[in-house]
N, C-alpha and C. Protein backbone atom coordinates (compact mmCIF):
# COMPACT_ATOMS: atom_id res chain seq x y z
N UNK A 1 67.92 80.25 125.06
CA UNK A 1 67.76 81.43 124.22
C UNK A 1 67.67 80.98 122.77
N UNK A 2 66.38 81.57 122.02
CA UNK A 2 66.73 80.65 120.84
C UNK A 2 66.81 81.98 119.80
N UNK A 3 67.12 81.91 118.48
CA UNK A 3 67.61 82.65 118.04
C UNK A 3 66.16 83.18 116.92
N UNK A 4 66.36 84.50 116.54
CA UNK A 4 65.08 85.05 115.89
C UNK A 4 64.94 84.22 114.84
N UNK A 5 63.90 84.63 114.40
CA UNK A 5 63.72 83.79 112.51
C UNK A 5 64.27 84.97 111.74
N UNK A 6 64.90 84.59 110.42
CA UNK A 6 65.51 85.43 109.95
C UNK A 6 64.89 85.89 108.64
N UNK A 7 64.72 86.67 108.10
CA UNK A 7 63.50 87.06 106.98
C UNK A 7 64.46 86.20 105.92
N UNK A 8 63.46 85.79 104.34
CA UNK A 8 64.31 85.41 103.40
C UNK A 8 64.17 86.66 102.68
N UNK A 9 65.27 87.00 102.03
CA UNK A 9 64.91 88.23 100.93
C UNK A 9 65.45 88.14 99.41
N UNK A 10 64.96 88.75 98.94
CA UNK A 10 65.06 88.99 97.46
C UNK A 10 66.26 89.06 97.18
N UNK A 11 67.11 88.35 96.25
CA UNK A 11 68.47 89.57 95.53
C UNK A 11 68.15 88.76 94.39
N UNK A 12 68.90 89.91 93.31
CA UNK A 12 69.07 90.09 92.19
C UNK A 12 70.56 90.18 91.79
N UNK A 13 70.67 88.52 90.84
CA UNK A 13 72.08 88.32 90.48
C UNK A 13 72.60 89.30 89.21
N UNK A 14 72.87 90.17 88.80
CA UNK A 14 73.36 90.47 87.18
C UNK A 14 74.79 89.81 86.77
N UNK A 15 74.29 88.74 86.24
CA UNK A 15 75.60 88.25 85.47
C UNK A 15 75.63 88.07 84.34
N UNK A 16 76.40 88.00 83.30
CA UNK A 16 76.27 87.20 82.09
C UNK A 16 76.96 86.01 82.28
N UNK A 17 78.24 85.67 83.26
CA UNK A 17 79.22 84.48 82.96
C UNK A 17 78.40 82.78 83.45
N UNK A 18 77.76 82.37 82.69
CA UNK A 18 76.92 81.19 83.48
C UNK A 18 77.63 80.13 84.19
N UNK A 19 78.91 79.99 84.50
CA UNK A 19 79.81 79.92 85.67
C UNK A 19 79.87 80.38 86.82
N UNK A 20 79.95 81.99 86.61
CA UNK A 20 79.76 82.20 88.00
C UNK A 20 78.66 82.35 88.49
N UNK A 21 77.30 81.96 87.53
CA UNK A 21 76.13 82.19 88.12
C UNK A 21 75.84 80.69 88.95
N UNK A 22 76.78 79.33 88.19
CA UNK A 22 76.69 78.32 88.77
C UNK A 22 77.17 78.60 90.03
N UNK A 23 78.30 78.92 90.29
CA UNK A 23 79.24 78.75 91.47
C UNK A 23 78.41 80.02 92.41
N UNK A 24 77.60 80.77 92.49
CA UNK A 24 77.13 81.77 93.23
C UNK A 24 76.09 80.78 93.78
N UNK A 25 75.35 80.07 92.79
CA UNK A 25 73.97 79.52 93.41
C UNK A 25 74.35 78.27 94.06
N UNK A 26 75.86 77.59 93.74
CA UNK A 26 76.12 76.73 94.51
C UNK A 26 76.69 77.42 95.99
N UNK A 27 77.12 78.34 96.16
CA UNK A 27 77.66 78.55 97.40
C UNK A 27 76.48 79.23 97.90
N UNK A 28 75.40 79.50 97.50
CA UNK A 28 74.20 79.58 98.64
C UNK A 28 73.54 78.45 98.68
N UNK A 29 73.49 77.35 97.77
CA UNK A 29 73.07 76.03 98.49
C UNK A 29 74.02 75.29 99.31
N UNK A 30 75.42 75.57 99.54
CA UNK A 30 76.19 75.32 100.24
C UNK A 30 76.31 75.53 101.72
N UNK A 31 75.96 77.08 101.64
CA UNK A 31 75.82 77.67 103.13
C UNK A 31 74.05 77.87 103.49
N UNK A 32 73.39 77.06 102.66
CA UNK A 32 72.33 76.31 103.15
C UNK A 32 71.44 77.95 103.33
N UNK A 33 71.67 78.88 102.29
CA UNK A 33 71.15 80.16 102.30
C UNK A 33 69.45 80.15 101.67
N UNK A 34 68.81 80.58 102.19
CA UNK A 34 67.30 80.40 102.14
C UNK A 34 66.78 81.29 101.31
N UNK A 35 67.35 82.56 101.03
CA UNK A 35 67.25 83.02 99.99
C UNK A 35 66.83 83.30 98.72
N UNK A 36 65.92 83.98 98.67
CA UNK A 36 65.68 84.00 96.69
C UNK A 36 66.25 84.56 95.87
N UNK A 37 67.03 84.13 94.97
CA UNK A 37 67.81 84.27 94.20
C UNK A 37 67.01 84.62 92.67
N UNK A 38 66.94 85.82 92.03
CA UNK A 38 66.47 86.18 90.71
C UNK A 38 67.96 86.16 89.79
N UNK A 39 67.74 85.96 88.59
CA UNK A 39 68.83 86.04 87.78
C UNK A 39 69.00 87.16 86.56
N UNK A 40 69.53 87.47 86.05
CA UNK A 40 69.36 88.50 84.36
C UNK A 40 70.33 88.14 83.93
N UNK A 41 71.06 88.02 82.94
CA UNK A 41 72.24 88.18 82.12
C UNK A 41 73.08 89.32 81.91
N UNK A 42 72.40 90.38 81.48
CA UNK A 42 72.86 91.71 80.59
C UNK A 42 71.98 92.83 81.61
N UNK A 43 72.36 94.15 81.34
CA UNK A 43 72.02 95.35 82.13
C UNK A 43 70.68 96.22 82.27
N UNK A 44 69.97 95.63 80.71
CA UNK A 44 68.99 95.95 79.77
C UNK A 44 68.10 95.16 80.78
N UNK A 45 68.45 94.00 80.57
CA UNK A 45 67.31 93.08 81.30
C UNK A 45 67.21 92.96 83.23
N UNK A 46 68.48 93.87 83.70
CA UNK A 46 68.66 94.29 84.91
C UNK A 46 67.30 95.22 85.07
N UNK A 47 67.53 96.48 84.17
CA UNK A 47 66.83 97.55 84.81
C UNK A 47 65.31 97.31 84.24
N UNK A 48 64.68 96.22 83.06
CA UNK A 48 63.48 95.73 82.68
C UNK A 48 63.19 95.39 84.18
N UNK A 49 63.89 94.38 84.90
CA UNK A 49 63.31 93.67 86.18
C UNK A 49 63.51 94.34 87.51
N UNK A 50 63.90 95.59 87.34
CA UNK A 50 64.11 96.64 88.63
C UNK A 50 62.56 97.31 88.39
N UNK A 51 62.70 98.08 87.14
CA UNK A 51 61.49 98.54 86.82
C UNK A 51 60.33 97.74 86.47
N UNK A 52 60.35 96.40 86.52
CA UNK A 52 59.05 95.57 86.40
C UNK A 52 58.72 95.40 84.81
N UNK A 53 59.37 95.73 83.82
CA UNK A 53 58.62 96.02 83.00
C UNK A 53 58.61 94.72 81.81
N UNK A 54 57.71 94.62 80.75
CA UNK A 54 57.54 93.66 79.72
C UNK A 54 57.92 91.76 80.87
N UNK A 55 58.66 91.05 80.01
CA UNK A 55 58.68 89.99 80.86
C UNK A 55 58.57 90.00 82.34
N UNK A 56 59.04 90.98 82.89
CA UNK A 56 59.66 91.25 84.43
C UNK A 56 58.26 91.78 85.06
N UNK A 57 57.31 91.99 84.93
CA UNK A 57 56.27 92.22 85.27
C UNK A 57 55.43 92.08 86.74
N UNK A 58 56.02 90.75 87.09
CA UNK A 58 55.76 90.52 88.25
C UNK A 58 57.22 89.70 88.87
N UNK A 59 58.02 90.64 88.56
CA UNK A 59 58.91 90.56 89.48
C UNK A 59 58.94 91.00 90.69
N UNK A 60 59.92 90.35 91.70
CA UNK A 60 60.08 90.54 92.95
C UNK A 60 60.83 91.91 93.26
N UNK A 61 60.61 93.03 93.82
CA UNK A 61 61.00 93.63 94.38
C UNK A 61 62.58 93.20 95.14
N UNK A 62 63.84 93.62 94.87
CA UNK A 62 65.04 92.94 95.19
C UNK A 62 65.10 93.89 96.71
N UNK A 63 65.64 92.87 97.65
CA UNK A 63 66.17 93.56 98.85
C UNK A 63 67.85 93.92 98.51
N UNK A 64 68.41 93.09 97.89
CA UNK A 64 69.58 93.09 97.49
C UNK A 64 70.40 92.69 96.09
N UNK A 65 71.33 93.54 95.22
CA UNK A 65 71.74 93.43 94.14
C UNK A 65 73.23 93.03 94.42
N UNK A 66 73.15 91.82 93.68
CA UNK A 66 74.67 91.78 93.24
C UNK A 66 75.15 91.85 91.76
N UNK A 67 75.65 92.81 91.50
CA UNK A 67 75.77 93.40 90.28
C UNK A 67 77.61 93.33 89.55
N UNK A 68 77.63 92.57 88.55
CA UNK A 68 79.44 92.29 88.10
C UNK A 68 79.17 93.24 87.22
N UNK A 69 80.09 94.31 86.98
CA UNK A 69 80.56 95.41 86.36
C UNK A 69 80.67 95.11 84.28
N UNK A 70 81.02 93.64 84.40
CA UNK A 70 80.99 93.48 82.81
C UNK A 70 79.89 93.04 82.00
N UNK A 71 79.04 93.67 81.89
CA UNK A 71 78.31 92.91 80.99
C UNK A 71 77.36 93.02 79.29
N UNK A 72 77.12 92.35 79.01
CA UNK A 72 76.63 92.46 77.62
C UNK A 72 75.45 93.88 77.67
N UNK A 73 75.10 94.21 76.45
CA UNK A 73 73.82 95.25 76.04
C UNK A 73 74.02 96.67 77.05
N UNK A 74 74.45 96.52 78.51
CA UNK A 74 74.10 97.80 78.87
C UNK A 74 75.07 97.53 80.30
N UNK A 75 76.37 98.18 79.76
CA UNK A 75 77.30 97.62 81.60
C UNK A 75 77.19 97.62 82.71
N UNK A 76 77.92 97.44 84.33
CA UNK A 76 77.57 97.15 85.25
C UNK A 76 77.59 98.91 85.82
N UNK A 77 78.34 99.55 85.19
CA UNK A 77 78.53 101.17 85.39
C UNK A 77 77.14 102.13 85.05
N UNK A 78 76.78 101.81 84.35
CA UNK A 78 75.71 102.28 83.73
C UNK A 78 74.63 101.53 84.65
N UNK A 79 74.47 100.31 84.70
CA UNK A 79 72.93 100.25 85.53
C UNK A 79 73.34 100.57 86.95
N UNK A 80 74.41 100.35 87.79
CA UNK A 80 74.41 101.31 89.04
C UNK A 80 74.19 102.24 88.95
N UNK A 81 74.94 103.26 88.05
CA UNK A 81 74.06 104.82 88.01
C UNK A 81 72.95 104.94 87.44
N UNK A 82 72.14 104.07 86.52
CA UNK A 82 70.41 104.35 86.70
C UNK A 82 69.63 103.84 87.97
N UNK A 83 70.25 102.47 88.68
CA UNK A 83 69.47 102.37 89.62
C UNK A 83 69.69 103.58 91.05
N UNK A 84 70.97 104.07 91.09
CA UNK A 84 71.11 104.84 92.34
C UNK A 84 70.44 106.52 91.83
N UNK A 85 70.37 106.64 90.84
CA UNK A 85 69.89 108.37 90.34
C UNK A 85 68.45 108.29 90.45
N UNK A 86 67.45 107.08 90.66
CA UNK A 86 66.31 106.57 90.28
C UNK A 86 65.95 106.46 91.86
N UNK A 87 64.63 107.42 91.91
CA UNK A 87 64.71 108.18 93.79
C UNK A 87 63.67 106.39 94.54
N UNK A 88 63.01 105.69 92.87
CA UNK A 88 62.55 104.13 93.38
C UNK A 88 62.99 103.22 94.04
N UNK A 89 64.33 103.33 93.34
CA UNK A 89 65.34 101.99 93.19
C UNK A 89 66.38 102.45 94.03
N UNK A 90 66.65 103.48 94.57
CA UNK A 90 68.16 103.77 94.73
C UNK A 90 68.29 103.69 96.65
N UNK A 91 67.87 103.28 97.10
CA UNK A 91 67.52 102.84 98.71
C UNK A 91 67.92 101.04 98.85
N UNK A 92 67.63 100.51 97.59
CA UNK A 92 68.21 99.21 97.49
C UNK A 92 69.59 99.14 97.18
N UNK A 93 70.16 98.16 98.42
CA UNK A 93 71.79 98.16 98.44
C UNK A 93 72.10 97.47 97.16
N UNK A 94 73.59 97.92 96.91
CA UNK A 94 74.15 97.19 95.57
C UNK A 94 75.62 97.03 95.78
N UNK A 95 75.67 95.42 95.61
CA UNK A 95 77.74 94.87 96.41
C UNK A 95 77.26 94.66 94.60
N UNK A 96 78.99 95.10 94.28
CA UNK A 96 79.47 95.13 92.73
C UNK A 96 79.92 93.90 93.09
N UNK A 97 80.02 92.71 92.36
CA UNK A 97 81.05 91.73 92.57
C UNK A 97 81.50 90.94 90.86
N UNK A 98 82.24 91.52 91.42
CA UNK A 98 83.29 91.23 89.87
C UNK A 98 84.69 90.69 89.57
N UNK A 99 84.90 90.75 88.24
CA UNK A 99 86.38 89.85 88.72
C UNK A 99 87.87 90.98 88.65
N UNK A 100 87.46 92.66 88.66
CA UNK A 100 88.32 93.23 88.07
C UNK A 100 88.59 94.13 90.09
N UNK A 101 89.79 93.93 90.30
CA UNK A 101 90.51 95.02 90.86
C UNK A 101 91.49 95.84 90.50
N UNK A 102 90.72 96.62 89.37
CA UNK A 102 91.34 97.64 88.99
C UNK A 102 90.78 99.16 89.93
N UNK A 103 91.38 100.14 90.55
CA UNK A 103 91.32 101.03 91.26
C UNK A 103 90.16 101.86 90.87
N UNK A 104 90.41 102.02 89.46
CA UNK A 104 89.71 103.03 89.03
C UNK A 104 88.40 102.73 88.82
N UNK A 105 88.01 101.36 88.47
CA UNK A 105 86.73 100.31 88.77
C UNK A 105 86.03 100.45 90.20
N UNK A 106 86.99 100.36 91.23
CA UNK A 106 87.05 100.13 92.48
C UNK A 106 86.22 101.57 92.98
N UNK A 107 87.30 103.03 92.57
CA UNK A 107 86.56 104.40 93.03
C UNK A 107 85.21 104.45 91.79
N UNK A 108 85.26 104.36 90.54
CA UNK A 108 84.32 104.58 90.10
C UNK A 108 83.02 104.01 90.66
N UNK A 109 82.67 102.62 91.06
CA UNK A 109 81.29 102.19 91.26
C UNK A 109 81.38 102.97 92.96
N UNK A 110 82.11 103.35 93.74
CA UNK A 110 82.10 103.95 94.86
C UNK A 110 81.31 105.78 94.37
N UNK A 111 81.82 105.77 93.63
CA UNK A 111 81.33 107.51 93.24
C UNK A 111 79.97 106.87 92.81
N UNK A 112 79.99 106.15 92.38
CA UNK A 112 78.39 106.05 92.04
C UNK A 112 77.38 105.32 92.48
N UNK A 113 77.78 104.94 93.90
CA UNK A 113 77.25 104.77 95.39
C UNK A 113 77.07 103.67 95.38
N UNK A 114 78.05 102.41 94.74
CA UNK A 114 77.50 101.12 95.47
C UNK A 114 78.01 100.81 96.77
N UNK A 115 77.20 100.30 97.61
CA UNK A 115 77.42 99.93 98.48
C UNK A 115 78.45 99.14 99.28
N UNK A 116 79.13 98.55 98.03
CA UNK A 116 79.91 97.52 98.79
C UNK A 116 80.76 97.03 97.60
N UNK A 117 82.08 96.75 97.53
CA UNK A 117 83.03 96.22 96.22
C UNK A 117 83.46 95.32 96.27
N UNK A 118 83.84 93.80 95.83
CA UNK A 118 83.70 92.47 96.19
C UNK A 118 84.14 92.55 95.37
N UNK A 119 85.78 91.76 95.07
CA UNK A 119 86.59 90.92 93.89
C UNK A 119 86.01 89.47 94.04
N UNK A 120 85.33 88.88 92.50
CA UNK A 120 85.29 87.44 92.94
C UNK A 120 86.71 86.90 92.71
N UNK A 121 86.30 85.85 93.86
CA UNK A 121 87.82 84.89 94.32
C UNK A 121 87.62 83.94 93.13
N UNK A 122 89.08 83.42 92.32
CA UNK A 122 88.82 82.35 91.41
C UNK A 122 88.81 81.16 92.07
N UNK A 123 89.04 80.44 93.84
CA UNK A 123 88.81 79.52 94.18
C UNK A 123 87.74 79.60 94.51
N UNK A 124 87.53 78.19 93.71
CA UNK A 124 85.74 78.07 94.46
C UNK A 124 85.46 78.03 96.16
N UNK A 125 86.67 77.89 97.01
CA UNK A 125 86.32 77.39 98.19
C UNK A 125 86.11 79.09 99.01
N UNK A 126 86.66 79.76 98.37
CA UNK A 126 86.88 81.05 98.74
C UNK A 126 85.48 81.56 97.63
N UNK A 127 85.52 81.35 96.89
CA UNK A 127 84.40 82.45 96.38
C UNK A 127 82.86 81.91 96.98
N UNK A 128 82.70 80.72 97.98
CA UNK A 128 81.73 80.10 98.48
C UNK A 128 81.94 81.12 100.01
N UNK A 129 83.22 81.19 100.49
CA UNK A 129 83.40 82.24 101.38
C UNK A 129 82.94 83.41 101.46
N UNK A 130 83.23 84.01 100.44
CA UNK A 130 82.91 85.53 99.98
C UNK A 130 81.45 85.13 100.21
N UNK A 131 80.78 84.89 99.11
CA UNK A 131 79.03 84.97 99.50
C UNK A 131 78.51 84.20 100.16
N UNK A 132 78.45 83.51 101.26
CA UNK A 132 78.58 83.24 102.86
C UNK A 132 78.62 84.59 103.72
N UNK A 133 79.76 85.04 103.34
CA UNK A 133 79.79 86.55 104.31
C UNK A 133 79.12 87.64 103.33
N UNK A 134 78.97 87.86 102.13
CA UNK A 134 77.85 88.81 102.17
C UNK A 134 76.37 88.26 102.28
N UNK A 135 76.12 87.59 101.93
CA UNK A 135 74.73 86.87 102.39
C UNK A 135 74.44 87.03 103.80
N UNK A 136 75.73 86.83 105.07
CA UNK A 136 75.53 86.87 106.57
C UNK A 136 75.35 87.98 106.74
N UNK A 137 76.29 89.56 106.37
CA UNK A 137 76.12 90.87 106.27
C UNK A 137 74.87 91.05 106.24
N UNK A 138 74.07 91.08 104.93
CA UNK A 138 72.80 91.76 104.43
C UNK A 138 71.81 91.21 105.25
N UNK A 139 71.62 89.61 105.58
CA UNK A 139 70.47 89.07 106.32
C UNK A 139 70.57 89.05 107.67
N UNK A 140 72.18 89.26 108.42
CA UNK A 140 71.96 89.09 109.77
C UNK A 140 72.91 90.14 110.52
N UNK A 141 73.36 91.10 110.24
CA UNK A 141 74.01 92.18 110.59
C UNK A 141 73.01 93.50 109.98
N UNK A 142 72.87 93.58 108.57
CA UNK A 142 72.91 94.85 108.39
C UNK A 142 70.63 94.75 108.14
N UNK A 143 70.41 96.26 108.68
CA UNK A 143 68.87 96.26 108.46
C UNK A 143 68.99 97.24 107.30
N UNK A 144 68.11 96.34 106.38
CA UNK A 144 67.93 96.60 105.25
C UNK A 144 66.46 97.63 104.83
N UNK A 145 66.71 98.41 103.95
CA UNK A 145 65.13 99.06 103.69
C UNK A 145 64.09 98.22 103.37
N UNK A 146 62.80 98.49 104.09
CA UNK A 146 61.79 98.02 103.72
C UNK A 146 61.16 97.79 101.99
N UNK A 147 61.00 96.53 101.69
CA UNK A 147 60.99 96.20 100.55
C UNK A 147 59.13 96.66 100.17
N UNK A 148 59.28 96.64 98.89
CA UNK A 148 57.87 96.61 98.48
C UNK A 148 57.81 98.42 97.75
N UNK A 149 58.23 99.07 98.21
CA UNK A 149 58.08 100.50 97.77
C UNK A 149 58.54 100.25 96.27
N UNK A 150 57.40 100.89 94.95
CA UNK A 150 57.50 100.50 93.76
C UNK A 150 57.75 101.67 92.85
């Protein structure tokens, strides 16, 4: 019995901390994740490359967002609720992963429909864990919406 081929898909990192953008892209070359990985810094330049627009132009359509709640020009609160109010964008899943478990962090990005809430772990061996298992979630458990709708 051999096992299906597994699609590679899009996600879209929003980080500003270029640490954890190291340690994210190392634990998908770790767990040997096939994956395309897009990057942004700030929230501004999130929703430029959701919406395609100026540099982002021919960006990839994201199957999946991982989005940290702090960030420079335009926060992680604010672009979840433009991408989920936005009838384009808002079918694409979004795991918050951040470093804050604070409750009210926790219900807020839930009221404003992300998908999924992820504390990053400060061990690297564990935060290589964590995205291992959401990477396995999104590509080999969960069916994701058809990408390409613009």
């Amino acid at each position: 019995m051999t096992a299906e081929p597994i699609d590679i898909i899009d996600i879209l990192l929003v980080e500003d901390d270029p640490g954890d953008v190291l340690m994210i892209r190392e634990a998908f070359e770790e767990n040997k994740v096939r994956n395309r990985l897009s990057v942004v810094a700030d929230g501004v330049d999130a929703i430029a490359f959701l919406r395609r627009e100026g540099a982002f132009a021919d960006a990839p359509r994201p199957d999946l967002i991982l989005l940290d709640l702090n960030l420079p020009r335009r926060g992680g609160r604010e672009v979840l609720e433009d991408i989920k109010s936005d009838p384009t964008l808002r079918s694409i899943p979004v795991v918050v992963l951040t470093t804050s478990s604070a409750e009210e962090d926790i219900l807020r990005s839930y009221d404003l429909h992300a998908n999924a809430y992820v504390t990053k772990p400060v061990d690297f061996e564990r935060f290589i864990e964590v995205v291992r298992q959401i990477d396995d979630f999104f590509v080999t458990v969960v069916r994701l919406p058809p990408g390409g709708a613009a």
